[in-house]
Protein backbone atom coordinates (compact mmCIF):
# COMPACT_ATOMS: atom_id res chain seq x y z
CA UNK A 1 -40.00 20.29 -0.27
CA UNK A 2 -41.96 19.07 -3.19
CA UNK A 3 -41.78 20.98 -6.31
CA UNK A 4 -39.48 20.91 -8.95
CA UNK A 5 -36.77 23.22 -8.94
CA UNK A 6 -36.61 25.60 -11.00
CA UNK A 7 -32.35 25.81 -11.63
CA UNK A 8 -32.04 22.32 -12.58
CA UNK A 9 -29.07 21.65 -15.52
CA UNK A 10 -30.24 22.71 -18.88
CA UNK A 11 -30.05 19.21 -20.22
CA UNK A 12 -31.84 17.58 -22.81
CA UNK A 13 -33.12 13.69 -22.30
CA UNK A 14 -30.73 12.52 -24.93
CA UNK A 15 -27.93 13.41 -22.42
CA UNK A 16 -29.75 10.35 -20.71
CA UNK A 17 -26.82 7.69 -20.19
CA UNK A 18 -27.40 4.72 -22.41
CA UNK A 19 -28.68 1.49 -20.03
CA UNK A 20 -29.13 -1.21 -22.70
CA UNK A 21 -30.71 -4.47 -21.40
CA UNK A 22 -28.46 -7.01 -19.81
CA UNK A 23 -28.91 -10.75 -21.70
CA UNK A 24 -27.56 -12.51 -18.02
CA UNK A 25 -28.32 -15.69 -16.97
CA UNK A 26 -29.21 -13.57 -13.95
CA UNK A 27 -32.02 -11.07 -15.70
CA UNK A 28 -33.02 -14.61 -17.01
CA UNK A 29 -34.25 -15.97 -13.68
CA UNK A 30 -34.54 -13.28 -11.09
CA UNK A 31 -37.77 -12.71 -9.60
CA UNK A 32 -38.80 -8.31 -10.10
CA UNK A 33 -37.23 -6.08 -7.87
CA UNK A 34 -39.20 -3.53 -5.84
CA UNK A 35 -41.46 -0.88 -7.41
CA UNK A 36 -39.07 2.22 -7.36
CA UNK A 37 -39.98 6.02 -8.77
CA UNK A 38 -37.32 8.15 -10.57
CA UNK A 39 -36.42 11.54 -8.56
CA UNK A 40 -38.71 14.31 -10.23
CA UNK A 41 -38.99 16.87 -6.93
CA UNK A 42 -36.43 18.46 -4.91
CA UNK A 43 -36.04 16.76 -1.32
CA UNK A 44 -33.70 17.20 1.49
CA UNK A 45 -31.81 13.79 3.19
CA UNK A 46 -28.67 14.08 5.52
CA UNK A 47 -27.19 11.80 3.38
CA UNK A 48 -26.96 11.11 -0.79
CA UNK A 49 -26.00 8.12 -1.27
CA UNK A 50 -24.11 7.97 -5.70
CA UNK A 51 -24.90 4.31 -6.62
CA UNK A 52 -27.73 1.52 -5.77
CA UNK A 53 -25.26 -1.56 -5.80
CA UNK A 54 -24.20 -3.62 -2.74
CA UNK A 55 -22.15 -0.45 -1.20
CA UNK A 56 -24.72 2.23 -1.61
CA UNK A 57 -27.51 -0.03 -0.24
CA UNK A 58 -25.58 -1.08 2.87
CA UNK A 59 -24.59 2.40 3.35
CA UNK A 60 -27.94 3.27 3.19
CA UNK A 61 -29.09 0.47 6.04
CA UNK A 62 -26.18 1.54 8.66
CA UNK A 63 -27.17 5.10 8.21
CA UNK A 64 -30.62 4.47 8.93
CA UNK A 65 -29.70 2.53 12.13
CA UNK A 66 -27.91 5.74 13.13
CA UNK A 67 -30.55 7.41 12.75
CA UNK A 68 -29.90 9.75 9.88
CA UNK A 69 -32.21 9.46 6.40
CA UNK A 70 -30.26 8.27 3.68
CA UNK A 71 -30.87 8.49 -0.03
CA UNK A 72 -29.88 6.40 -2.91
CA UNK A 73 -29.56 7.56 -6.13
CA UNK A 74 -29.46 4.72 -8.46
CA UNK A 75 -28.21 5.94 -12.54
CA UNK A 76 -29.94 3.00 -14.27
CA UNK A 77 -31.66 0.12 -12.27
CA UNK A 78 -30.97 -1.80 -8.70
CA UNK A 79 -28.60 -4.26 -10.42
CA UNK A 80 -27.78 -3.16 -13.62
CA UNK A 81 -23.93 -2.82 -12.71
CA UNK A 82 -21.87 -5.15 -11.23
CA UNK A 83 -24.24 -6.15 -8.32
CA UNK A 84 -26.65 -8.04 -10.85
CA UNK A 85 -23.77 -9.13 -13.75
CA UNK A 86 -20.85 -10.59 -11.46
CA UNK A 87 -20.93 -14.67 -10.97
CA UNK A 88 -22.24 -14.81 -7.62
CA UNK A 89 -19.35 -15.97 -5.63
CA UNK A 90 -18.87 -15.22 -2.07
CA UNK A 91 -15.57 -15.17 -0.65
CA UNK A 92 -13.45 -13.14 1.57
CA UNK A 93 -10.35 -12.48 -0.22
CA UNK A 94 -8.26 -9.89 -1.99
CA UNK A 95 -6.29 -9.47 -4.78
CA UNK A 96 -3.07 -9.27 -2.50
CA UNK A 97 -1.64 -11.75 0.13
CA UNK A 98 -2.35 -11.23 3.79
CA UNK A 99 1.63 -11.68 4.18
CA UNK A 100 2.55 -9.29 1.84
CA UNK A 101 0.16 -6.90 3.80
CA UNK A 102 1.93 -7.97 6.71
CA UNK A 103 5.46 -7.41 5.29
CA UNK A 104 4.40 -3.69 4.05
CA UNK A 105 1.72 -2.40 6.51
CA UNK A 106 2.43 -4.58 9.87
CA UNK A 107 0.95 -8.08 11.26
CA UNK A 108 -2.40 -5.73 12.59
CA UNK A 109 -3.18 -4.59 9.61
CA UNK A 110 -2.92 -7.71 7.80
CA UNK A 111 -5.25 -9.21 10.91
CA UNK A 112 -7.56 -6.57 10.34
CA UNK A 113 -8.39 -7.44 6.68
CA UNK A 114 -8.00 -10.79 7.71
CA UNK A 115 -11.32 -10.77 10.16
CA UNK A 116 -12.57 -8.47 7.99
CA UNK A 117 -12.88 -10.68 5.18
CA UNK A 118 -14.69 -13.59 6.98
CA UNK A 119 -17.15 -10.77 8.76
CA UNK A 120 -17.78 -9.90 4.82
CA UNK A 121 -19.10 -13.53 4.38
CA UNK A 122 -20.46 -13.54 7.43
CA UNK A 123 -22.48 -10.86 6.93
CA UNK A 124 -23.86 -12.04 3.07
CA UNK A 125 -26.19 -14.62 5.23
CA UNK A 126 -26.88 -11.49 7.97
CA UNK A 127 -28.28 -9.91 5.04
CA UNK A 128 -29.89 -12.42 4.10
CA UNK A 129 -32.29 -13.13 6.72
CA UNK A 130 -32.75 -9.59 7.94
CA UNK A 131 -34.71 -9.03 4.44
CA UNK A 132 -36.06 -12.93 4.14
CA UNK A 133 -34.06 -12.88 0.55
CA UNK A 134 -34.63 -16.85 0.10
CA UNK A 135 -34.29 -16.16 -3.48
CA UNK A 136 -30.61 -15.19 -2.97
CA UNK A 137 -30.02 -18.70 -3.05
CA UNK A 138 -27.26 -18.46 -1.07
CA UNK A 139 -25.57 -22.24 -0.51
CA UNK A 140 -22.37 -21.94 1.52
CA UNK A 141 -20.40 -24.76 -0.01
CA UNK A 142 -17.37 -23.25 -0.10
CA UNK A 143 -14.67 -21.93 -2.85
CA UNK A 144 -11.86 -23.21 -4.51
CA UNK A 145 -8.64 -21.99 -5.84
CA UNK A 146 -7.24 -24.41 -8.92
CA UNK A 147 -3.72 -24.20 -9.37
CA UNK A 148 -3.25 -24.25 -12.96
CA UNK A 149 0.85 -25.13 -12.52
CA UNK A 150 3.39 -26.71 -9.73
CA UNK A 151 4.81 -23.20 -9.34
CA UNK A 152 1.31 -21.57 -8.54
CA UNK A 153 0.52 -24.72 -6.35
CA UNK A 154 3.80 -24.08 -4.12
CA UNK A 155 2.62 -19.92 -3.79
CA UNK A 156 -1.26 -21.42 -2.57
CA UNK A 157 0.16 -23.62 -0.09
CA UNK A 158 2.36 -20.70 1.48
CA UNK A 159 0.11 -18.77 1.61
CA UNK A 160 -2.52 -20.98 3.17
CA UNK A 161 -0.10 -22.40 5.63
CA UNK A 162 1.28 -18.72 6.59
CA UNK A 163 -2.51 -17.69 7.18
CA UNK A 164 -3.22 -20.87 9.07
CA UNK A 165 -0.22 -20.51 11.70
CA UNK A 166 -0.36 -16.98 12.00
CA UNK A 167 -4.50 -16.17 12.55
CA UNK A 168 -5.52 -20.22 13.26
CA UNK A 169 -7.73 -20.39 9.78
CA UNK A 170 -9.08 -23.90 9.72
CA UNK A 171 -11.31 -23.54 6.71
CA UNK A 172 -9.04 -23.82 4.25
CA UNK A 173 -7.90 -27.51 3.09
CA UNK A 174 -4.81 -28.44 0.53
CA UNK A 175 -6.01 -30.82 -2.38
CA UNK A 176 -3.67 -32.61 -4.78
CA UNK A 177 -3.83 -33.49 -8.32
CA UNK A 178 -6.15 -36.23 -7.82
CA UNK A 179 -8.51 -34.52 -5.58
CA UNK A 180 -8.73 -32.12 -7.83
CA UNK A 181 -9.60 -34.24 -11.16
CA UNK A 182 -12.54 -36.02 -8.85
CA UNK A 183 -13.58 -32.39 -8.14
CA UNK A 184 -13.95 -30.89 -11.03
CA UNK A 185 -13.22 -33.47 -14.00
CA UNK A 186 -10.25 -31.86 -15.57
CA UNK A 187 -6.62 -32.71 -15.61
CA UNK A 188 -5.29 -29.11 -15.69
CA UNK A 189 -4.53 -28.71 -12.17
CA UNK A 190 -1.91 -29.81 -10.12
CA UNK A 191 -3.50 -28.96 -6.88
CA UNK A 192 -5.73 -26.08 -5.29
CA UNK A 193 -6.98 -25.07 -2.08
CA UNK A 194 -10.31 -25.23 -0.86
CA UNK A 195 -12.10 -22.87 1.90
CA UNK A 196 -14.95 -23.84 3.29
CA UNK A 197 -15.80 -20.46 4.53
CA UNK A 198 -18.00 -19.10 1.51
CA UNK A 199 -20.60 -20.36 -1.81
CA UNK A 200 -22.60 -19.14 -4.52
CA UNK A 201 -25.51 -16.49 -4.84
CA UNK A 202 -27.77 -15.34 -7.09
CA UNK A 203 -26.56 -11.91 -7.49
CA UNK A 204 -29.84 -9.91 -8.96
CA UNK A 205 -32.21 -11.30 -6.66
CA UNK A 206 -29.64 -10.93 -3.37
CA UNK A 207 -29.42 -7.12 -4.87
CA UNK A 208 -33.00 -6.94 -5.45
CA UNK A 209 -34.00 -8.54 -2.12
CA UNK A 210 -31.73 -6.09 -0.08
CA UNK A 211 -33.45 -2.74 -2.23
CA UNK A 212 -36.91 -4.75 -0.96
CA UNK A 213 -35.86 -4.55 1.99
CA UNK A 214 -34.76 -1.14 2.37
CA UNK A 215 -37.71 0.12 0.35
CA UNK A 216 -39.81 -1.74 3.06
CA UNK A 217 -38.12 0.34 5.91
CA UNK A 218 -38.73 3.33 4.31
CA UNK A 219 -35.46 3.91 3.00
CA UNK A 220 -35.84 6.04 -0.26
CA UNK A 221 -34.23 4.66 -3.72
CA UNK A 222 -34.81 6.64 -6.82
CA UNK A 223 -33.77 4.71 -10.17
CA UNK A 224 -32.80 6.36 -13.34
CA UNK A 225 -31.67 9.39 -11.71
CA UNK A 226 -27.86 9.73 -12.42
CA UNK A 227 -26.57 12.13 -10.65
CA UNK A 228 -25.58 15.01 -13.26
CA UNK A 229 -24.09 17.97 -11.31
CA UNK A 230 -23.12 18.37 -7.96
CA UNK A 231 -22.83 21.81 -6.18
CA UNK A 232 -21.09 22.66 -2.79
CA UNK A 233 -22.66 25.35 0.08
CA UNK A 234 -21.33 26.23 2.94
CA UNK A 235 -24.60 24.49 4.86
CA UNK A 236 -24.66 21.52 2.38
CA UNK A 237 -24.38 20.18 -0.94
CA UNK A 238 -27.19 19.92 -3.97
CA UNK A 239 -27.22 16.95 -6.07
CA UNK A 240 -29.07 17.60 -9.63
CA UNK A 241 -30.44 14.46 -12.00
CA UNK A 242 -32.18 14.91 -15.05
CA UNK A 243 -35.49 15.49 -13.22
CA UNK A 244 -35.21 17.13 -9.34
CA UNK A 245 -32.77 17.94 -6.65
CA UNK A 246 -31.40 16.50 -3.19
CA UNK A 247 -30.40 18.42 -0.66
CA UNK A 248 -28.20 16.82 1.68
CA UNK A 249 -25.61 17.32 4.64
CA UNK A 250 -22.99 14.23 3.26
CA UNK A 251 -22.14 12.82 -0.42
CA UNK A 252 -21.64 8.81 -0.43
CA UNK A 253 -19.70 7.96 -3.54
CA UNK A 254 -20.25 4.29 -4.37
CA UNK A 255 -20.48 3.79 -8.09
CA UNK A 256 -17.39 1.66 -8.06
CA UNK A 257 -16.70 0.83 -11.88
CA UNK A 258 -19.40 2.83 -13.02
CA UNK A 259 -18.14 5.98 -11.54
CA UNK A 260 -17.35 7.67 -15.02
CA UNK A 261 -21.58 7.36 -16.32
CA UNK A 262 -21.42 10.80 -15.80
CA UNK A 263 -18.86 13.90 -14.83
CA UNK A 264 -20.25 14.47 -11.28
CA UNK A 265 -18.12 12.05 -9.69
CA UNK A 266 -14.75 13.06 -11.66
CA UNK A 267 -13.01 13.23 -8.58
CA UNK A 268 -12.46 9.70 -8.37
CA UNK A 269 -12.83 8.57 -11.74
CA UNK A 270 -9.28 8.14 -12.42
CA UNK A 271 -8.35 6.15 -9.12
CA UNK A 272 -9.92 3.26 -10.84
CA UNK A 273 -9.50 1.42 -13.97
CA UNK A 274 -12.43 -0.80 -15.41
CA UNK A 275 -11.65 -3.74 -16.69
CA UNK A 276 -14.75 -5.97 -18.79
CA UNK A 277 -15.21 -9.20 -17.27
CA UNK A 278 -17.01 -11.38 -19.38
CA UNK A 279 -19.20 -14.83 -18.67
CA UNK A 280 -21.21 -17.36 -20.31
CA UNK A 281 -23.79 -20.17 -19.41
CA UNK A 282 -25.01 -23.14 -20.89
CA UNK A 283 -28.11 -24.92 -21.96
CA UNK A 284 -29.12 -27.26 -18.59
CA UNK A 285 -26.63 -30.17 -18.98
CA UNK A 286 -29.09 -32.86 -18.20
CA UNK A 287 -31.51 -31.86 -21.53
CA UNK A 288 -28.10 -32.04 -23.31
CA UNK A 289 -27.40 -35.58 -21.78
CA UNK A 290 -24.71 -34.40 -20.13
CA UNK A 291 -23.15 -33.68 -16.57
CA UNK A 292 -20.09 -32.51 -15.15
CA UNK A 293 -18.57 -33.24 -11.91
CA UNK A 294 -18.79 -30.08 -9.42
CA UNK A 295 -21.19 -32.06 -7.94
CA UNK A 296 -20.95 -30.21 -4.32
CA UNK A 297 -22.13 -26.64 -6.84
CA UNK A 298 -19.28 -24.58 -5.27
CA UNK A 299 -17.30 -22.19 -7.57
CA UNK A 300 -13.70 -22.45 -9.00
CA UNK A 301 -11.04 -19.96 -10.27
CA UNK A 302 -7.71 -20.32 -11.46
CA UNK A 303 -4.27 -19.20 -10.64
CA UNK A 304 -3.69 -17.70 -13.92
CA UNK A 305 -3.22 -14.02 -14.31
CA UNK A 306 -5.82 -13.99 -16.89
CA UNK A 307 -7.93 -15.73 -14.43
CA UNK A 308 -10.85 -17.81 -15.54
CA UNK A 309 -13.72 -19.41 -13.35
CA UNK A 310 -16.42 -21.69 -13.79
CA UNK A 311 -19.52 -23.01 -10.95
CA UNK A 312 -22.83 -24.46 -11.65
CA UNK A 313 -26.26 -22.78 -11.33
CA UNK A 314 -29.01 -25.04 -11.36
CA UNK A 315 -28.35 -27.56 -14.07
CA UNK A 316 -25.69 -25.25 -16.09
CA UNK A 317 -22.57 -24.58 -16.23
CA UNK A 318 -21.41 -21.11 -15.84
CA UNK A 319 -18.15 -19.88 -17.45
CA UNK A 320 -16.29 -16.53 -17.02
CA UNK A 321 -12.92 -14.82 -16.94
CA UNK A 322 -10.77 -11.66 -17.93
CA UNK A 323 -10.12 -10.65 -21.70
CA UNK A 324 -13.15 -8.61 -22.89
CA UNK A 325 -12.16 -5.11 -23.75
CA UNK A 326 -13.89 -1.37 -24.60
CA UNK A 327 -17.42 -0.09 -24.24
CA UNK A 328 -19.35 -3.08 -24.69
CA UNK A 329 -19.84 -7.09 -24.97
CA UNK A 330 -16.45 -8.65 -27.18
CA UNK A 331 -17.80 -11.58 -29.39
CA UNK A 332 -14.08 -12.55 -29.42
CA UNK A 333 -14.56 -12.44 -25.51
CA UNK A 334 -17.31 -14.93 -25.49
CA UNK A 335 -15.42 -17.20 -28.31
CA UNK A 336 -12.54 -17.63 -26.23
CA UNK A 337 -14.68 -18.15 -22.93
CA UNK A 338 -16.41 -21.03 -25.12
CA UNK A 339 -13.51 -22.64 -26.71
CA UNK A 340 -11.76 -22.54 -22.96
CA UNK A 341 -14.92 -24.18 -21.44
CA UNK A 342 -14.80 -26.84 -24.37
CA UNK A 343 -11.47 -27.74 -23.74
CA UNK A 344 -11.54 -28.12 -20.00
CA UNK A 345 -14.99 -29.70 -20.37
CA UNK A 346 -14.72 -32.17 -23.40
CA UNK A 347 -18.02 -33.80 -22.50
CA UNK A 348 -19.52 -30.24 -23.49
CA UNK A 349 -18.57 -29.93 -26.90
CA UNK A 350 -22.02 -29.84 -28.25
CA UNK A 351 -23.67 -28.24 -25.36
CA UNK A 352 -25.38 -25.00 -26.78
CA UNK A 353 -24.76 -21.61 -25.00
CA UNK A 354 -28.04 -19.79 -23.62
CA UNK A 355 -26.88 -16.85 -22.32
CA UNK A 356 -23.76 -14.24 -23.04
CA UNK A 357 -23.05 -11.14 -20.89
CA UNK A 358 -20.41 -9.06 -19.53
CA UNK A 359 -19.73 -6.34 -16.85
CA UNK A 360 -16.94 -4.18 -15.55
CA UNK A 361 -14.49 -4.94 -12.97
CA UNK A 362 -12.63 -2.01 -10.74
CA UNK A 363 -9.05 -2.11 -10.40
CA UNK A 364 -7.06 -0.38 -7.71
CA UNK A 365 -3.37 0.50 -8.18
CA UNK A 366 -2.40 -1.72 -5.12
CA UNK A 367 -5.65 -4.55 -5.95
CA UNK A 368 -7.33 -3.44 -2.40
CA UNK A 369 -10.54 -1.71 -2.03
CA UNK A 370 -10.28 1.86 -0.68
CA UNK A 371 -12.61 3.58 2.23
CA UNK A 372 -11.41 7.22 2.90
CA UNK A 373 -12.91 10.93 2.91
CA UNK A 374 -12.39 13.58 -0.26
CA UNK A 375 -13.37 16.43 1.45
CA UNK A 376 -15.46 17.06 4.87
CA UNK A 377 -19.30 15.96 3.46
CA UNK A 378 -17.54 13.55 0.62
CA UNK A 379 -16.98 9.73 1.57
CA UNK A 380 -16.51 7.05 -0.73
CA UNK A 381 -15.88 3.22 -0.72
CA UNK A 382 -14.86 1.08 -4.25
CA UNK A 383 -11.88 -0.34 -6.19
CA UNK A 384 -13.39 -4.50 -5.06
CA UNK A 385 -11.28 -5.64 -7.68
CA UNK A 386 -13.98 -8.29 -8.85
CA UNK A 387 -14.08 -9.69 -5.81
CA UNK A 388 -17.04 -7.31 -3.97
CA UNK A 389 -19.93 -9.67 -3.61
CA UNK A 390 -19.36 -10.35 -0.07
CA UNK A 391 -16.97 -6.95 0.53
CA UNK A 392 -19.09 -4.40 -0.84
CA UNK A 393 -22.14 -5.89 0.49
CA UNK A 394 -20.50 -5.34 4.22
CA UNK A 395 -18.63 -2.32 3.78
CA UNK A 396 -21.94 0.41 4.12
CA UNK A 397 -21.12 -0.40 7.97
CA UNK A 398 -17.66 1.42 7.68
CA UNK A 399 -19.11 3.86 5.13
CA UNK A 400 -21.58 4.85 8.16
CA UNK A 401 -18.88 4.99 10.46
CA UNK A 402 -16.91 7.67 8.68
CA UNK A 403 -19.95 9.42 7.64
CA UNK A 404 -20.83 9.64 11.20
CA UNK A 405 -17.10 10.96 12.39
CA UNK A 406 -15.68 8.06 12.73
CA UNK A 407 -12.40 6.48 11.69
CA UNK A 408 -12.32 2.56 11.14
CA UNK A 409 -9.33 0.65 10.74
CA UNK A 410 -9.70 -1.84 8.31
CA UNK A 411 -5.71 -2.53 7.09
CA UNK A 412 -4.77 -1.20 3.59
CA UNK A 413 -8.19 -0.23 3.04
CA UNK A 414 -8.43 2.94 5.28
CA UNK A 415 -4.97 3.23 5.71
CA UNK A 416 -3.13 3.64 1.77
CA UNK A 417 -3.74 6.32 0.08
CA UNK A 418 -6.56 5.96 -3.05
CA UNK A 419 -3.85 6.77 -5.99
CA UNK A 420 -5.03 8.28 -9.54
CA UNK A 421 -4.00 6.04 -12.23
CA UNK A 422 -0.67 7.55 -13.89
CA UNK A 423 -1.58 8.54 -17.59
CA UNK A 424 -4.98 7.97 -16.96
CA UNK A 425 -6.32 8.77 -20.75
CA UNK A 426 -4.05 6.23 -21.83
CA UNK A 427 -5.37 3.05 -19.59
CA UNK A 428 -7.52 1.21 -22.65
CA UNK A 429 -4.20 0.55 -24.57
CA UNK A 430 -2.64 -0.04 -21.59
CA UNK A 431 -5.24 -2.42 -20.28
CA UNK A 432 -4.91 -4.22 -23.34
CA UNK A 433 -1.24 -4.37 -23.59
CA UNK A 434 -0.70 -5.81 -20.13
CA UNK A 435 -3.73 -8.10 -20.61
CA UNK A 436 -1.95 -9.34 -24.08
CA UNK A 437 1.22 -10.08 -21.64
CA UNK A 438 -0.49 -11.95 -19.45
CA UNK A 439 -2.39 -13.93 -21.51
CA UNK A 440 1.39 -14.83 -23.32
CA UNK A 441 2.60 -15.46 -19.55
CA UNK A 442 -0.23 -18.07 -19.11
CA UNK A 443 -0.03 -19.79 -22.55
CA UNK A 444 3.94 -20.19 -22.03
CA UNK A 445 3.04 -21.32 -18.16
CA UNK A 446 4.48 -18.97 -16.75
C-alpha cells in the first residue's frame, strides 16, 4: 500500500511535539546520521517498532534476523532522546545489588542479570563492528566507582567481594585512598572500585552508526513520525502519525523516558518516572593550559545518592549528575554541576564551559529495567535507570524473543512485575522532595 489514508487523526501540525535542538557536546562533534524520510503513506510491517533509540533499533535488527520486517517509528530524530544526550559510559550494572537480587529473587536470577550485564558490554563492540561504527569511539578502559565516604567504601567492597566469590568476576579491582587521588586528582574519596570490563562512547554517532546500519539492510526508519493514535483489530493493529499509517501484526514499545511525547503509549506512561539528568563540558584543557589526571580517559561516578560523574572526551572534561528538574534545561542545574566540577577540580577554576545540555533519565519502582508483554501483539522493554547505554543497546535480542513467542529469563527483568507509580500526577513534587533529601543526606555525609 502506498497512498495516504484517508481516516488519519484530524490533527493540526501545531499538535506537532516540540523537538528543540540539543546544544551537546555530542550534536557538537558527531558526524550526520543516515538520510531518513518521515512516514507520509500507509504501509504494512509485522512489526512497529515506538522509539528509534538503542532498544527500538536492536529490536529492529533481531527481528530482521528472524525474518519478520520491522518498522521504527522514530517521534523526533535517531538520537534526540537519551541515546544521543547520555555521557557515553558503558557498563553492565544496575541500580540494585546482585545480592540483594539474590536474597529476594534466588542465586539464578541474580546469575542471570549477572551474565547478562557483561553480554550487554559485550555486545556494545558486537555492534560495533557489524555496522563498521569507528566513529563510536568506543575505548574499553574500564569504569570506576569513587566512594565518596568510609561507609560507602565498606558497601563497594561487599559487594565486589560477594560478586567475585559467588560468579568468579575478576575484572573488578579495590583501590584505596591513594590510588584514587593518583587517579583522578581529588582528595574526596576514600576508595572505589574499578572494573575493567567496560569504557566510553560517543553516544550520537554509536546511535547514528547503528540507524546506518539498519537503513543499509533495508530496515525501514521513519523520523518525525510520533506515533499519535493507536487502534486494535482483531487481525492487527494500525498505528497513525501526523502524516500515514502502519499496519502491523505486533506493537514494540521502546520510548523509555520519552514515553509520555504523546497519549498513544499511556499504558505505560506511569510505570516510569523521568528524572532530568543534566551535564556539562569544558573548553579543551590544553588551550586553557591546563590538564587533569584521568589520564587512562575512563569514566567515574560517585557513591552519592545524588550521584555525580565526570570522564574526559578528547581534551575536555565532561561533568554530569542528578538535580535538574521540570520540562526543560535548569540554569541552577548547570551552576551547581560547575561549581561541583570547580571544587573537585581546582586547577579548572578559569576553564570556560563550551557546552550545556540535559536529558531524561527513567526510573523504575524497584531501579531494574523491565521486559514483559501488555497484551498479546504489545511488548515493551525500558525503565534503564540511566544506566542503558550498554543494556538497551542489547536488549532488542530479548525484545525479539518475546515478540516471536518466546519467554527469556533475564532475573528481575522478566520476572517482577512493571508497577505504575503510586500517585502518579503527583511525581514532580515528589521527585523534587526526595531529590532535596538526598542532596541533605550527601551534604551531611550520610
Amino acid at each position: 500500500m502506498n497512498t495516504v489514508h484517508k481516516s488519519l487523526p484530524q490533527l493540526k501540525e501545531s499538535d506537532q511535539p516540540p523537538f528543540p535542538d540539543i546544544s551537546s557536546l555530542w550534536q557538537a562533534t558527531a558526524e550526520d546520521g543516515p538520510k531518513l524520510s518521515t512516514l507520509n503513506r500507509e504501509l504494512q510491517y509485522d512489526v512497529a517498532i515506538i522509539g528509534g533509540g538503542y532498544t527500538g533499533m536492536s529490536t529492529a535488527r533481531y527481528l530482521a534476523a528472524k525474518g519478520l520486517s520491522p518498522v521504527i517509528l522514530e517521534a523526533s530524530r535517531i538520537g534526540w532522546g537519551a541515546s544521543g544526550r547520555n555521557g557515553g559510559v558503558v557498563e553492565g550494572k544496575y541500580r540494585v545489588t546482585l545480592s540483594d537480587v539474590a536474597n529476594r529473587f534466588g542465586l539464578e536470577a541474580s546469575r542471570r542479570m549477572y551474565n547478562l550485564a557483561h553480554e550487554a558490554v559485550d555486545h556494545v563492540e558486537e555492534l560495533i563492528d557489524a555496522y563498521s561504527i569507528t566513529a563510536a569511539n568506543y575505548q574499553q578502559n574500564g569504569t570506576m566507582r569513587c566512594a565518596h565516604h568510609k561507609t560507602a567504601l565498606a558497601t563497594l567492597v561487599q559487594e565486589n567481594e560477594w560478586v567475585r566469590k559467588t560468579f568468579g568476576d575478576t575484572s573488578t579491582r579495590v583501590l584505596d585512598a591513594g590510588e584514587m587521588y593518583h587517579e583522578t586528582g581529588s582528595r574526596d574519596f576514600w576508595g572505589g572500585i574499578l572494573n575493567s570490563h567496560g569504557g566510553t562512547i560517543h553516544p550520537l554517532n554509536f546511535a547514528r552508526g547503528i540507524a546506518r546500519g539498519l537503513a543499509d539492510c533495508g530496515v525501514d526508519i521513519f523520523e518525525e513520525s510520533p506515533v499519535v493514535k493507536i487502534e486494535h483489530h482483531s487481525d492487527g493493529v494500525k498505528l497513525y502519525t501526523l502524516g500515514g499509517v502502519i499496519n502491523a501484526s505486533q506493537i514494540v514499545i521502546a520510548t523509555d523516558a520519552y514515553t509520555n511525547i504523546t497519549g498513544a503509549t499511556n499504558a505505560v506512561t506511569k510505570t516510569i518516572v523521568p528524572f532530568r539528568s543534566a551535564m556539562i563540558a569544558t573548553e579543551p584543557l590544553d588551550l586553557a593550559g591546563v590538564s587533569t589526571p584521568l589520564h587512562d580517559g575512563r569514566s567515574y561516578s560517585e557513591t552519592r545518592r545524588m550521584m555525580r560523574w565526570f570522564r574526559k572526551n578528547g581534551n575536555r572534561l565532561m561533568y554530569g549528575g542528578r538535580g535538574a528538574f521540570g520540562k526543560s534545561d535548569s540554569e541552577s542545574a548547570f551552576r551547581a554541576l560547575e561549581a561541583a566540577m570547580r571544587k573537585q577540580f581546582p586547577q579548572l577554576e578559569n576553564v570556560k564551559i563550551t557546552h550545556r545540555w540535559s536529558g531524561l533519565v527513567a526510573l523504575t519502582l524497584d531501579a531494574v529495567p523491565h521486559l514483559g508483554r501488555l497484551n498479546a501483539r504489545t511488548t515493551y522493554a525500558m525503565g534503564y535507570n540511566g544506566l542503558g547505554v550498554a543494556m538497551a543497546s542489547n536488549m532488542g535480542k530479548y525484545v525479539a524473543e518475546v515478540v516471536t513467542g518466546g519467554k527469556p529469563s533475564l532475573g528481575m527483568i522478566t520476572e517482577a512485575e512493571l508497577k505504575s507509580i503510586p500517585f502518579y500526577s503527583f511525581r514532580a513534587p515528589g521527585v523534587r522532595m526526595v531529590a532535596g533529601w538526598y542532596q541533605l543526606l550527601d551534604r551531611l555525609g550520610y
